[in-house]
PDB file of N, CA and C in Angstrom:
ATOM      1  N   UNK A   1     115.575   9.394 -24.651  1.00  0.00           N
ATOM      2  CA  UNK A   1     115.405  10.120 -25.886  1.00  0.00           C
ATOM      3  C   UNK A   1     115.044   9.133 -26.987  1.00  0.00           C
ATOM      4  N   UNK A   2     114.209   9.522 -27.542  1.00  0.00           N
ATOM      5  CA  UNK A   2     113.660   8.338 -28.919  1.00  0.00           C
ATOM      6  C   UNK A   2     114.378   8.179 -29.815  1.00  0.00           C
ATOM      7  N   UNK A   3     115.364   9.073 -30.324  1.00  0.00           N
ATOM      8  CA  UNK A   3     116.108   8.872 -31.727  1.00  0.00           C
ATOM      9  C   UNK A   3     117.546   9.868 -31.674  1.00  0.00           C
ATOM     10  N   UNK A   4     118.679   9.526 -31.631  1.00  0.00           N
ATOM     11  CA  UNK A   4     119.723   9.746 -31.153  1.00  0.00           C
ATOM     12  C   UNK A   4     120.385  10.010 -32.786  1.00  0.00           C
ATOM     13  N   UNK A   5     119.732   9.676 -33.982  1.00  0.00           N
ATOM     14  CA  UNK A   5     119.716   9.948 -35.272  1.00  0.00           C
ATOM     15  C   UNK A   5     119.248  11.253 -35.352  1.00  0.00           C
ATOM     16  N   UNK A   6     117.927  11.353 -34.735  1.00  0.00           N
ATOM     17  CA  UNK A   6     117.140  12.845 -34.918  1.00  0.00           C
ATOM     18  C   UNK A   6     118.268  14.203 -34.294  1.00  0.00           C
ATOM     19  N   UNK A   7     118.541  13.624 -33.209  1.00  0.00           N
ATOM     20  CA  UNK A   7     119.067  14.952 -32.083  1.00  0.00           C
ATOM     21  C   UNK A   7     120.403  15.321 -32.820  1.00  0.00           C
ATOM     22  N   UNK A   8     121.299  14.311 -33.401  1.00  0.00           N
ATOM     23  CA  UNK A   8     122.338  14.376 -34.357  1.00  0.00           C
ATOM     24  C   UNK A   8     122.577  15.384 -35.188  1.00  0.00           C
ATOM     25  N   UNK A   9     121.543  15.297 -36.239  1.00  0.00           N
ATOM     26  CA  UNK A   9     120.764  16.151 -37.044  1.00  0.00           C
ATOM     27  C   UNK A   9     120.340  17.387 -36.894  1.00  0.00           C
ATOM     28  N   UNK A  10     119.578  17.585 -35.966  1.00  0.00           N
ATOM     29  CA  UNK A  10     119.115  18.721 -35.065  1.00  0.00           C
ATOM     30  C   UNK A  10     120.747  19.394 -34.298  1.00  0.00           C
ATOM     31  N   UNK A  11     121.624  18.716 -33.888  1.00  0.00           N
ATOM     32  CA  UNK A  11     122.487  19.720 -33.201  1.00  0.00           C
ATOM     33  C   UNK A  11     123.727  20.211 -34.769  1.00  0.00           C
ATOM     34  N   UNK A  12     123.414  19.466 -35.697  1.00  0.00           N
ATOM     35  CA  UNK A  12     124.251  19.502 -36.435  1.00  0.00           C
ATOM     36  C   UNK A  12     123.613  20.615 -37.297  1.00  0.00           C
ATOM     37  N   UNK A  13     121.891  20.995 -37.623  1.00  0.00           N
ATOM     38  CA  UNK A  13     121.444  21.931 -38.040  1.00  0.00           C
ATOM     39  C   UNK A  13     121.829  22.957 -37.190  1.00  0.00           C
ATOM     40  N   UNK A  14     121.957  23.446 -36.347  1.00  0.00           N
ATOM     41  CA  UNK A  14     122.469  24.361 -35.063  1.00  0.00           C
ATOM     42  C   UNK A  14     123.181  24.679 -35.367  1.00  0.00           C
ATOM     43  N   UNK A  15     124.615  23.820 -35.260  1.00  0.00           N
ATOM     44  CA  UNK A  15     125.558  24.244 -35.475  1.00  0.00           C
ATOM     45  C   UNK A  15     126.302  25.179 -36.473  1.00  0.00           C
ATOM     46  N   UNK A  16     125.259  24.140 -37.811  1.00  0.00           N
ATOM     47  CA  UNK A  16     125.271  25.197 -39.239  1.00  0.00           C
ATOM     48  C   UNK A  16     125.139  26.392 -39.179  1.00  0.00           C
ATOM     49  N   UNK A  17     123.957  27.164 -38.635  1.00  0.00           N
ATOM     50  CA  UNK A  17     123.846  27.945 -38.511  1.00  0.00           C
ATOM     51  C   UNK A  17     124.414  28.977 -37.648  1.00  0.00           C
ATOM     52  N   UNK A  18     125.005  28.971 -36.680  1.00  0.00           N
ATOM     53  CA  UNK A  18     125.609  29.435 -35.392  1.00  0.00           C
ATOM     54  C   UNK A  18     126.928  29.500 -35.646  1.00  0.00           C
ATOM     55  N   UNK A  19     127.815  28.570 -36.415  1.00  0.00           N
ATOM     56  CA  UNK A  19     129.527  27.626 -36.329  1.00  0.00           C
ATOM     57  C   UNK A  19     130.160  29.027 -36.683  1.00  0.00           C
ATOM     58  N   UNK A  20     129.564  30.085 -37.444  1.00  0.00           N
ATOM     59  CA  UNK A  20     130.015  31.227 -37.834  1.00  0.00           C
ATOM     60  C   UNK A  20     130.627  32.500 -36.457  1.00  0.00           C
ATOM     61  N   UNK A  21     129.375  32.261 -35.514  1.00  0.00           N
ATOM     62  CA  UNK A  21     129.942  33.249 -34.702  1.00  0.00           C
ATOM     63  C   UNK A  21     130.260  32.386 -33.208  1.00  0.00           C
ATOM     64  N   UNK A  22     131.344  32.760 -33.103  1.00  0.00           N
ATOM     65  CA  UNK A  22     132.198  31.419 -31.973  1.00  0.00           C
ATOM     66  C   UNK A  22     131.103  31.933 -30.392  1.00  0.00           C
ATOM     67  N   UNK A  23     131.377  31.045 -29.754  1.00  0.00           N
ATOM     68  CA  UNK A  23     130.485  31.172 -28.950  1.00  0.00           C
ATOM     69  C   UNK A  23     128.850  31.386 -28.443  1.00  0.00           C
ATOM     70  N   UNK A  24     128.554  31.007 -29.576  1.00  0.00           N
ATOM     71  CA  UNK A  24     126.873  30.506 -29.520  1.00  0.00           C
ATOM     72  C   UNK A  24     126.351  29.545 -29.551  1.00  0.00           C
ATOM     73  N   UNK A  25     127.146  28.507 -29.683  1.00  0.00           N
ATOM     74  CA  UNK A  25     126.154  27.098 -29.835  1.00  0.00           C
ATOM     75  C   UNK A  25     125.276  26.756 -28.644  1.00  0.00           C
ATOM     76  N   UNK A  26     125.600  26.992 -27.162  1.00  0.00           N
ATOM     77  CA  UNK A  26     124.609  27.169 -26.173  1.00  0.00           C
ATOM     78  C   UNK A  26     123.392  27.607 -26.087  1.00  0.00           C
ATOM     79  N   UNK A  27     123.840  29.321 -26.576  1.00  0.00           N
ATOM     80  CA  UNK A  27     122.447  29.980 -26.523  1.00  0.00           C
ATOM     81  C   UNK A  27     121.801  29.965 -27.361  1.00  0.00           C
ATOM     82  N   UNK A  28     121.971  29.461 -28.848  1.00  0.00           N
ATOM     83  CA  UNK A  28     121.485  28.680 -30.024  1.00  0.00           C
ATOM     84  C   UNK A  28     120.176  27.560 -29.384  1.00  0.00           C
ATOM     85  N   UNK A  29     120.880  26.642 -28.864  1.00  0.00           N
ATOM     86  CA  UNK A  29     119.792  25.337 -28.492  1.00  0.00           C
ATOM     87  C   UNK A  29     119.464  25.967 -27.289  1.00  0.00           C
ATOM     88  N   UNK A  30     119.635  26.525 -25.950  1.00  0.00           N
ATOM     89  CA  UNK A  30     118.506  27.142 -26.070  1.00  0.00           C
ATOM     90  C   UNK A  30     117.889  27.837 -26.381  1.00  0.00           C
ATOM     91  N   UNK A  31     117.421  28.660 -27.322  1.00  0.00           N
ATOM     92  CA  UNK A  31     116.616  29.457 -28.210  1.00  0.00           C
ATOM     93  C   UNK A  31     116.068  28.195 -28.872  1.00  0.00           C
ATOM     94  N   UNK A  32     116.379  26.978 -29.286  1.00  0.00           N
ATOM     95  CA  UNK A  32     115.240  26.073 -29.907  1.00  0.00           C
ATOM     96  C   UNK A  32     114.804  25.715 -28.985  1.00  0.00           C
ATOM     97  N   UNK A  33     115.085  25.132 -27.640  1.00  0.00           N
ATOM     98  CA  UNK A  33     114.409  24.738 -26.252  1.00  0.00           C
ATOM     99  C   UNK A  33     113.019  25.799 -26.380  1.00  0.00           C
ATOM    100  N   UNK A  34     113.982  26.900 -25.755  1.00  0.00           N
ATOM    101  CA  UNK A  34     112.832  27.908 -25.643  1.00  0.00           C
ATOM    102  C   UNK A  34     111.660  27.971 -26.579  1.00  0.00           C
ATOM    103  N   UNK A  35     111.809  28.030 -27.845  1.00  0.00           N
ATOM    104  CA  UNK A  35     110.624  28.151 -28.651  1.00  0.00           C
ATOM    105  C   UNK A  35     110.037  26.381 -28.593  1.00  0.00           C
ATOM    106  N   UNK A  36     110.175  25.729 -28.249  1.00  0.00           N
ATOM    107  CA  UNK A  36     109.695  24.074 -28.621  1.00  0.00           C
ATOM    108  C   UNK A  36     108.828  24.352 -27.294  1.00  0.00           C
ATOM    109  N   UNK A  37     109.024  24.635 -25.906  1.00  0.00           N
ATOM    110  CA  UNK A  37     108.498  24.661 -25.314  1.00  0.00           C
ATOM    111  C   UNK A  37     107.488  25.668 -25.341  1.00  0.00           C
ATOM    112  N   UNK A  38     107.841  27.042 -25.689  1.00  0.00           N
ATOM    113  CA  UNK A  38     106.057  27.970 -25.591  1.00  0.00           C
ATOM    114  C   UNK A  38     105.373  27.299 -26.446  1.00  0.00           C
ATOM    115  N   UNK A  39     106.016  26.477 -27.425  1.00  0.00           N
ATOM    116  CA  UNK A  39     104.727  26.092 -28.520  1.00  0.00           C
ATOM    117  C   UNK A  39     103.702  24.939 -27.859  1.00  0.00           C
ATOM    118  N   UNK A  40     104.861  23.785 -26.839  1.00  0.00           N
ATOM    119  CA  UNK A  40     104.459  23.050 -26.108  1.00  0.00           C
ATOM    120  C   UNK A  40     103.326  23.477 -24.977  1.00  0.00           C
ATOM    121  N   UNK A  41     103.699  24.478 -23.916  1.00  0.00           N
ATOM    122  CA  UNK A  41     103.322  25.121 -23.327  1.00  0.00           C
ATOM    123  C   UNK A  41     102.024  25.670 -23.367  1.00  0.00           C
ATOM    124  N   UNK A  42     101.647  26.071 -24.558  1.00  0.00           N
ATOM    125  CA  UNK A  42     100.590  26.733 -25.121  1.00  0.00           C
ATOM    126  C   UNK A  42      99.408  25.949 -25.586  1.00  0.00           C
ATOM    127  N   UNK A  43      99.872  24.627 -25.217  1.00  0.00           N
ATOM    128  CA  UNK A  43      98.514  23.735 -25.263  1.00  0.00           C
ATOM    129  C   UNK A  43      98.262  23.340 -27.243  1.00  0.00           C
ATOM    130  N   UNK A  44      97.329  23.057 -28.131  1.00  0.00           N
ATOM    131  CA  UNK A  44      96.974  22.744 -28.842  1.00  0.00           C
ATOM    132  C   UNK A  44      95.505  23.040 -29.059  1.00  0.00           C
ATOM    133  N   UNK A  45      95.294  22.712 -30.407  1.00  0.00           N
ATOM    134  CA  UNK A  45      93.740  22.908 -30.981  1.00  0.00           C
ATOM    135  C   UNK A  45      93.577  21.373 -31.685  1.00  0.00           C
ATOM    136  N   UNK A  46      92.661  20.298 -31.166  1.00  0.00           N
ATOM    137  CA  UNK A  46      92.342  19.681 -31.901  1.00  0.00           C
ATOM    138  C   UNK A  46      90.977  19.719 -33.280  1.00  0.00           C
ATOM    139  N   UNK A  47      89.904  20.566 -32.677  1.00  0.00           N
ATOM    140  CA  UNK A  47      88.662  20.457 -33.419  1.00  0.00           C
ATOM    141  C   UNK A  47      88.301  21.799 -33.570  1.00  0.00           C
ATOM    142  N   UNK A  48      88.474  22.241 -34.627  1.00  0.00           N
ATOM    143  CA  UNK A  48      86.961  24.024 -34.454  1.00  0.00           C
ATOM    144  C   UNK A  48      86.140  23.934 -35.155  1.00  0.00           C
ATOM    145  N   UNK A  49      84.808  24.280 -34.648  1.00  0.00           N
ATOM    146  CA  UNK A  49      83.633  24.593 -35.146  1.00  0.00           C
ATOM    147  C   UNK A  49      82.667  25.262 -35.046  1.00  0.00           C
ATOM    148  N   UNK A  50      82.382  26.010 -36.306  1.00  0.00           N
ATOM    149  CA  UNK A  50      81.826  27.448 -36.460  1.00  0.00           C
ATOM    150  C   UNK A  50      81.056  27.287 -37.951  1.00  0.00           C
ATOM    151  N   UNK A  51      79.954  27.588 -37.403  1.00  0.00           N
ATOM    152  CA  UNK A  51      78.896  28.108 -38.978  1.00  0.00           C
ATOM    153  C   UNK A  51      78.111  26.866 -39.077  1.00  0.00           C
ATOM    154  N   UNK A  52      78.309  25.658 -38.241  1.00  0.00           N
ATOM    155  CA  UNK A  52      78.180  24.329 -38.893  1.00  0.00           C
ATOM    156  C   UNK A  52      78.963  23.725 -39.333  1.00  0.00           C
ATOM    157  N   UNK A  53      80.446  24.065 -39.508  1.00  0.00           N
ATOM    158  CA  UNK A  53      81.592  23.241 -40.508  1.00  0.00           C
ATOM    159  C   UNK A  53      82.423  23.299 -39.469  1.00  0.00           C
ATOM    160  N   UNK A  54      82.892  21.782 -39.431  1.00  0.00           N
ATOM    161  CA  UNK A  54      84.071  21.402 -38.817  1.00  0.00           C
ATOM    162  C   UNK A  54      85.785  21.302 -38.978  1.00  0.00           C
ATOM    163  N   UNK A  55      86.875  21.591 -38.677  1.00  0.00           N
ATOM    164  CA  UNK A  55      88.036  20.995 -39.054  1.00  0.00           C
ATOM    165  C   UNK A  55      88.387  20.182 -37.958  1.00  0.00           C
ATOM    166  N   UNK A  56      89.019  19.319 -38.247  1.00  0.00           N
ATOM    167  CA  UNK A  56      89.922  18.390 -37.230  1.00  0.00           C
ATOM    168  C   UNK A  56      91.114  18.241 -37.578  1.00  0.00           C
ATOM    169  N   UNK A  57      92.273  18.697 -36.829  1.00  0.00           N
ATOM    170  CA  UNK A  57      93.494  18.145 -36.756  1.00  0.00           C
ATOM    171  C   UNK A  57      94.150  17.219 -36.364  1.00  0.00           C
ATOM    172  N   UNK A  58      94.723  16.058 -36.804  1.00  0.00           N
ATOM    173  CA  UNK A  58      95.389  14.875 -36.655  1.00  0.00           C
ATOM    174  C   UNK A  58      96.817  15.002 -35.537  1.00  0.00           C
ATOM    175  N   UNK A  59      96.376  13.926 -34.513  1.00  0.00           N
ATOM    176  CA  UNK A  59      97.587  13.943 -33.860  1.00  0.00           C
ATOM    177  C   UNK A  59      98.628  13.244 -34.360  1.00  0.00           C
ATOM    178  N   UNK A  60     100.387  13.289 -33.703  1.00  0.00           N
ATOM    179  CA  UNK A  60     101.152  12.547 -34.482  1.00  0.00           C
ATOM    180  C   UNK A  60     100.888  11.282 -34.509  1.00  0.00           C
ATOM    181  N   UNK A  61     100.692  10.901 -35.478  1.00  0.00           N
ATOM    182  CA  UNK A  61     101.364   8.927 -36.125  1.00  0.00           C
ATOM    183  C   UNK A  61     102.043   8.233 -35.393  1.00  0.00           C
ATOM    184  N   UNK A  62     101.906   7.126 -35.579  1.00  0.00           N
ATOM    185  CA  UNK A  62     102.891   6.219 -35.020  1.00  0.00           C
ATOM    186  C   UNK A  62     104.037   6.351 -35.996  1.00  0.00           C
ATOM    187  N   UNK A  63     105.570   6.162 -35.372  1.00  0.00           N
ATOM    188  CA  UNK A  63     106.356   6.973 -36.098  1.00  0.00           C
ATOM    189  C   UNK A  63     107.091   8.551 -35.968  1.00  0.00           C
ATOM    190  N   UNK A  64     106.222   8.864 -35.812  1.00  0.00           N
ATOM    191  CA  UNK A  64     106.542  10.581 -35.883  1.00  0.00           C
ATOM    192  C   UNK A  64     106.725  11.068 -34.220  1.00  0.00           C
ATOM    193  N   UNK A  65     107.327  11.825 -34.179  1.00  0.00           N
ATOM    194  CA  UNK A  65     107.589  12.629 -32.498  1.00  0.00           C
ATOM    195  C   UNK A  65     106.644  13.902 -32.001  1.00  0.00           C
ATOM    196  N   UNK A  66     106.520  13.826 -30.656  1.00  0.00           N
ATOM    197  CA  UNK A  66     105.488  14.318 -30.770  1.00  0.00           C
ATOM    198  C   UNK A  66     106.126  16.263 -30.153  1.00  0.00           C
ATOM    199  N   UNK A  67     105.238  16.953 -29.793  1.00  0.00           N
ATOM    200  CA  UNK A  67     106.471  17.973 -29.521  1.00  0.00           C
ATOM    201  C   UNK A  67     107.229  17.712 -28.137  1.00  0.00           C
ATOM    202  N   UNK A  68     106.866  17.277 -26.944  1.00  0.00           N
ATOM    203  CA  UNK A  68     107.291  17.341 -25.921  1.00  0.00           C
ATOM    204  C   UNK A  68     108.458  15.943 -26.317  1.00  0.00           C
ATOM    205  N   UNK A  69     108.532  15.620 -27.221  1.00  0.00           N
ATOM    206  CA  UNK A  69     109.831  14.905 -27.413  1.00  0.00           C
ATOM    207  C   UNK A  69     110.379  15.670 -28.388  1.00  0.00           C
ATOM    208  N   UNK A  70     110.548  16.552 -28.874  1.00  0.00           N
ATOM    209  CA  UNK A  70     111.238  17.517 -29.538  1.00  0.00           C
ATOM    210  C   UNK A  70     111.796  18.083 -28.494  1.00  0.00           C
ATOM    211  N   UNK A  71     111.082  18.720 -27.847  1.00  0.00           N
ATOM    212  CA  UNK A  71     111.671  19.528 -26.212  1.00  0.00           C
ATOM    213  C   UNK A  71     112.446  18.858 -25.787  1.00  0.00           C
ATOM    214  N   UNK A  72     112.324  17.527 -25.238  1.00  0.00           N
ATOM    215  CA  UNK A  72     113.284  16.586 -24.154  1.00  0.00           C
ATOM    216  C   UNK A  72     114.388  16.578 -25.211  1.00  0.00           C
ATOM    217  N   UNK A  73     114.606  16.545 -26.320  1.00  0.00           N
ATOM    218  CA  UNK A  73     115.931  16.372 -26.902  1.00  0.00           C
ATOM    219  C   UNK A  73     116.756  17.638 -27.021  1.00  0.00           C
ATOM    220  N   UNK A  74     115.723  19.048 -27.497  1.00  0.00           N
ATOM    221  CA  UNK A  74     116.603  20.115 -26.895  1.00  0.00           C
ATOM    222  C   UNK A  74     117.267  20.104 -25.570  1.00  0.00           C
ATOM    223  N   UNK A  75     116.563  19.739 -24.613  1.00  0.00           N
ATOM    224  CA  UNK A  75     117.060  19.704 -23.525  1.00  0.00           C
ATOM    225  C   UNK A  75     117.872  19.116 -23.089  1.00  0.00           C
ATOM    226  N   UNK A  76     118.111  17.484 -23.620  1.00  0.00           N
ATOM    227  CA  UNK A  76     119.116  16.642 -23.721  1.00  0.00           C
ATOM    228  C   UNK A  76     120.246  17.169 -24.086  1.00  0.00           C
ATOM    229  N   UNK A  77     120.578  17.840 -25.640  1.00  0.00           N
ATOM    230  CA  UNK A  77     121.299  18.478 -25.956  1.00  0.00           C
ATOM    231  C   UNK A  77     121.973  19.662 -25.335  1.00  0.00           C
ATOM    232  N   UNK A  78     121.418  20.217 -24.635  1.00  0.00           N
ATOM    233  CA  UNK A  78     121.822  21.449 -24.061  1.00  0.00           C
ATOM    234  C   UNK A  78     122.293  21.023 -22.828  1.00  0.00           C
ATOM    235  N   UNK A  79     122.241  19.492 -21.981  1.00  0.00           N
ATOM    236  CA  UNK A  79     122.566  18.683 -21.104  1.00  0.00           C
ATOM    237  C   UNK A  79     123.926  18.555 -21.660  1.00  0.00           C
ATOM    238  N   UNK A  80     123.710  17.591 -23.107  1.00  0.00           N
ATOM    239  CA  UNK A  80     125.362  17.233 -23.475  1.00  0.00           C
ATOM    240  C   UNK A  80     126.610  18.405 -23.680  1.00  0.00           C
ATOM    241  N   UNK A  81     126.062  19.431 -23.480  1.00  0.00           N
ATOM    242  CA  UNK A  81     126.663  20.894 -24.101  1.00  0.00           C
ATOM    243  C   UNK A  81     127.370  20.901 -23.059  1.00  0.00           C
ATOM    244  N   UNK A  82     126.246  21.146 -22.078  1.00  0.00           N
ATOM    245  CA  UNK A  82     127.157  21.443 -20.563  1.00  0.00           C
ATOM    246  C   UNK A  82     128.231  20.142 -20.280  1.00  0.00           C
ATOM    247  N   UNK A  83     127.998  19.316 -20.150  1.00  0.00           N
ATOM    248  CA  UNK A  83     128.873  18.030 -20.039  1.00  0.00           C
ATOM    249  C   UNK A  83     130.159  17.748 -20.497  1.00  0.00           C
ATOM    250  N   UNK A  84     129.988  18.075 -22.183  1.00  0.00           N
ATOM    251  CA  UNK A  84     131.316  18.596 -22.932  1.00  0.00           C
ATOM    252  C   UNK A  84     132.114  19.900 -22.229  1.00  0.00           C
ATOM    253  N   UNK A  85     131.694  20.987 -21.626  1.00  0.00           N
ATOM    254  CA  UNK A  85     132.479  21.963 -21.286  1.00  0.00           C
ATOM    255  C   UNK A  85     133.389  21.513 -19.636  1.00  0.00           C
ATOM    256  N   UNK A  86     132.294  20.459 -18.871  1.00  0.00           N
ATOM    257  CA  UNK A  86     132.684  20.053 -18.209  1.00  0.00           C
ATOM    258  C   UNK A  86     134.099  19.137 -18.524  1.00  0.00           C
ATOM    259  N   UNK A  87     134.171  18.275 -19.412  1.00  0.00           N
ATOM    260  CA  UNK A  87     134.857  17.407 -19.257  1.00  0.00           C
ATOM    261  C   UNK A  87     136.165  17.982 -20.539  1.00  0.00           C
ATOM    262  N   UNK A  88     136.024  18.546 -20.926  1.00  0.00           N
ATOM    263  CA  UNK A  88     136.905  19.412 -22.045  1.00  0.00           C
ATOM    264  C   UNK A  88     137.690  20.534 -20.817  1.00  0.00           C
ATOM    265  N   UNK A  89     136.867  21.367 -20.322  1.00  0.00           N
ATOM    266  CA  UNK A  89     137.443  22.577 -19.247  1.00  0.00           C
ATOM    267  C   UNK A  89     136.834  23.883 -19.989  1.00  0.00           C
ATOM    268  N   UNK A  90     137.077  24.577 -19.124  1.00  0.00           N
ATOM    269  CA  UNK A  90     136.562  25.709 -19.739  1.00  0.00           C
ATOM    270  C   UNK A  90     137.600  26.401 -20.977  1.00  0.00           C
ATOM    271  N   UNK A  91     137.220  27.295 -21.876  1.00  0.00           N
ATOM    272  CA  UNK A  91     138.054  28.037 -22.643  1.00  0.00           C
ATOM    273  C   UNK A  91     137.924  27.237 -23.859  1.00  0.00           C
ATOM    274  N   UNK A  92     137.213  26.150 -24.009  1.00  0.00           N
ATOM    275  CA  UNK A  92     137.153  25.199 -25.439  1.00  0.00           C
ATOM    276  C   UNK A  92     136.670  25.814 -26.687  1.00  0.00           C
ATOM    277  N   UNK A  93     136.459  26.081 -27.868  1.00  0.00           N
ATOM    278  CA  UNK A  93     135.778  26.717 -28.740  1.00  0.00           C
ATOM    279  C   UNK A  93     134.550  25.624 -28.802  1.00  0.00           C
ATOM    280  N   UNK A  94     133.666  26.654 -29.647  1.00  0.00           N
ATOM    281  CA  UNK A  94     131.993  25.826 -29.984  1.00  0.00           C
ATOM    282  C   UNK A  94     132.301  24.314 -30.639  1.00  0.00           C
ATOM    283  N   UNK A  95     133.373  24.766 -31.342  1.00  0.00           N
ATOM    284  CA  UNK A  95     134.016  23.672 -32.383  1.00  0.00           C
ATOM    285  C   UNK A  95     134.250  22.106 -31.785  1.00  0.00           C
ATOM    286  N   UNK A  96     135.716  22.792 -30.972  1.00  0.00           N
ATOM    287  CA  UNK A  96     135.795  21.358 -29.812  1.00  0.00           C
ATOM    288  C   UNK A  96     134.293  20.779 -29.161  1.00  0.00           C
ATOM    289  N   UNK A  97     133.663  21.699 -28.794  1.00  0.00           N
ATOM    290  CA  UNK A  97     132.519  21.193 -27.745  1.00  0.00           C
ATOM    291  C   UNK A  97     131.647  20.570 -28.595  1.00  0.00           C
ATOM    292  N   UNK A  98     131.314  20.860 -29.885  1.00  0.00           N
ATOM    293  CA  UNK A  98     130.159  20.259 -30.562  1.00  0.00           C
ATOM    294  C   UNK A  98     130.827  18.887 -31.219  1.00  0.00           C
ATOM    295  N   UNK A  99     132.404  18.984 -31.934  1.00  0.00           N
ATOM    296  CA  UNK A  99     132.789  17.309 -31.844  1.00  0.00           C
ATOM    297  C   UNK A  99     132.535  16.842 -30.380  1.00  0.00           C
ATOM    298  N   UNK A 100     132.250  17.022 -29.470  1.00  0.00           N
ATOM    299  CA  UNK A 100     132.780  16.047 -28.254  1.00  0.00           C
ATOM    300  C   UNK A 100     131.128  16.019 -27.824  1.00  0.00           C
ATOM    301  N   UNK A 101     130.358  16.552 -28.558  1.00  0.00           N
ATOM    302  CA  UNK A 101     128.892  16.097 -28.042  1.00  0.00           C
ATOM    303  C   UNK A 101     128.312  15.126 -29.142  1.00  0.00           C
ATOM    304  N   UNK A 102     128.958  15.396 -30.494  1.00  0.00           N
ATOM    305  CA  UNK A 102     128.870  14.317 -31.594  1.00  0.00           C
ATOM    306  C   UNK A 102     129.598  12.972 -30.870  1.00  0.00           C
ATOM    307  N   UNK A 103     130.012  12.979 -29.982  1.00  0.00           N
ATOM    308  CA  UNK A 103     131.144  11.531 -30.123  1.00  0.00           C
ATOM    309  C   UNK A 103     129.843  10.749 -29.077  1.00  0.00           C
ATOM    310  N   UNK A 104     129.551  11.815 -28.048  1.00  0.00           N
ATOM    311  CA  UNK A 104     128.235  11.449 -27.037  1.00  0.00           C
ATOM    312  C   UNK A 104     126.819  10.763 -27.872  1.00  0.00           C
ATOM    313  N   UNK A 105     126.884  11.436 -29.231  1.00  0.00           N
ATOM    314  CA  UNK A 105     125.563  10.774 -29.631  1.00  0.00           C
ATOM    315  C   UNK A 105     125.823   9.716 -30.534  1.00  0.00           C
ATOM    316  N   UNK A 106     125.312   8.372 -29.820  1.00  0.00           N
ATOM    317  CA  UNK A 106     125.705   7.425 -30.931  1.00  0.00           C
ATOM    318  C   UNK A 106     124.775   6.486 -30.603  1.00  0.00           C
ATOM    319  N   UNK A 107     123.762   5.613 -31.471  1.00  0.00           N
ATOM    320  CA  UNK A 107     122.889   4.496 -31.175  1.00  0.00           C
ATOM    321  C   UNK A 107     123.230   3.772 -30.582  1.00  0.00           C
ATOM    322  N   UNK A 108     122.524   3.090 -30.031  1.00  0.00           N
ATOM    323  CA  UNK A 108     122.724   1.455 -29.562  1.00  0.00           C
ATOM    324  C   UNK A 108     122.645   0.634 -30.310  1.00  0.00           C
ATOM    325  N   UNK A 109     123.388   0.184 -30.817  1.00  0.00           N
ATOM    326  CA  UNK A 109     123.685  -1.138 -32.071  1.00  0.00           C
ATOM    327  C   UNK A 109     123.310  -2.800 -31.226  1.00  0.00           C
ATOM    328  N   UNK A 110     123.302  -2.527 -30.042  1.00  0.00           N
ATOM    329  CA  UNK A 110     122.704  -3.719 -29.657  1.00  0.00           C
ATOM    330  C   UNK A 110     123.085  -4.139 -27.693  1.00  0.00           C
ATOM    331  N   UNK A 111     122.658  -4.900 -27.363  1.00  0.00           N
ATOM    332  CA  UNK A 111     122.891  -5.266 -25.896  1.00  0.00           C
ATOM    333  C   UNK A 111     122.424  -6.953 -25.870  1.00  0.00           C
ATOM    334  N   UNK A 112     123.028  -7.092 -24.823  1.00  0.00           N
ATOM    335  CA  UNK A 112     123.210  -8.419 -23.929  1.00  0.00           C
ATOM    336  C   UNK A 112     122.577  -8.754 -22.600  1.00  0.00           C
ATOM    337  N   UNK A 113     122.483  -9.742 -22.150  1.00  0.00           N
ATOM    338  CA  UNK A 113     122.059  -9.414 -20.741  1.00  0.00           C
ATOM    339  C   UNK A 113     123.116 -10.466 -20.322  1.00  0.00           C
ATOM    340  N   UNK A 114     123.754  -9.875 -18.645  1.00  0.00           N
ATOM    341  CA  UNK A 114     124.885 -10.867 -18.462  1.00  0.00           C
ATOM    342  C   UNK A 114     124.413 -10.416 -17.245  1.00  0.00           C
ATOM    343  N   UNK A 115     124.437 -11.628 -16.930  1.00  0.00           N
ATOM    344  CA  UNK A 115     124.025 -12.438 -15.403  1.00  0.00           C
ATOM    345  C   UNK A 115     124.663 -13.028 -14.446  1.00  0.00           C
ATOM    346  N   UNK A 116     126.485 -12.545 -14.687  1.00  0.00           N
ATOM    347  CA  UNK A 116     127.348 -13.360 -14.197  1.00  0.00           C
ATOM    348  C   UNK A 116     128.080 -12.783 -12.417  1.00  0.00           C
ATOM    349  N   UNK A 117     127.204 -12.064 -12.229  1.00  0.00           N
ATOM    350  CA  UNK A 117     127.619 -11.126 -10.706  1.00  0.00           C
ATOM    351  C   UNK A 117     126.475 -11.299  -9.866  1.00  0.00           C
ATOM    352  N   UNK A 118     125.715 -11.985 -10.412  1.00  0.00           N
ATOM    353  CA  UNK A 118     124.134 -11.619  -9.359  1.00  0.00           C
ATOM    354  C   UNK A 118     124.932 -13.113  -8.260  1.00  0.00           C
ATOM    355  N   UNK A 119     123.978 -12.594  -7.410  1.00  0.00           N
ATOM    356  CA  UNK A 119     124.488 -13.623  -5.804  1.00  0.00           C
ATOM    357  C   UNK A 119     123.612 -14.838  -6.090  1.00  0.00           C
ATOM    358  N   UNK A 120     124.234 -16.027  -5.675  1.00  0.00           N
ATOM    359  CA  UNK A 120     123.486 -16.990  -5.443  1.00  0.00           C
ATOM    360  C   UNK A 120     122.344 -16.765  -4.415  1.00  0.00           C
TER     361      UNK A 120
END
């Protein structure tokens, strides 16, 4: 997943919206899955031209995400959903499950490489 800041954000917009009626945060993200993908699905328009006049639409930037990484993070998310119910048990509220998928999303602040098990 590219940005573990973004998906944060994104499950935390979800939640906003949903935190009201208990038991939706699932079918919430997927319903954004679902729509990220028909949009995905449905291919794109880069160029039309008609009359003689052209438009062109710009793909994403360097920087910016593109949709099928919008998708993989719904999907991610809706991965960590299930995971939390797993490891919580069943009967948890949206509440419990969405702290315990917040605790799952957290950057990598940094790594090492340790070399101290490989075989001579």
């Amino acid at each position: 997943m590219q940005n573990v800041r973004f998906a944060l954000a994104a499950l935390r917009s979800v939640w906003g919206k949903c935190s009201a009626s208990p038991g939706t945060l699932r079918s919430a993200l997927q319903a954004q899955s679902d729509a990220q993908f028909n949009s995905v699905s449905a291919g794109g328009i880069k160029t039309v031209s008609i009359n003689g006049r052209m438009t062109s639409f710009a793909d994403s930037g360097s920087g910016q995400f593109t949709p099928t990484e919008i998708l993989e993070m719904w999907v991610y998310l809706i991965e960590l959903y299930d995971r939390a119910v797993s490891d919580l048990g069943q009967g948890k509220t949206d509440l419990v499950i969405e702290a315990r998928m917040e605790r799952y999303l957290r950057p990598v602040a940094g790594y090492t490489d340790n070399y101290m098990y490989l075989a001579k």
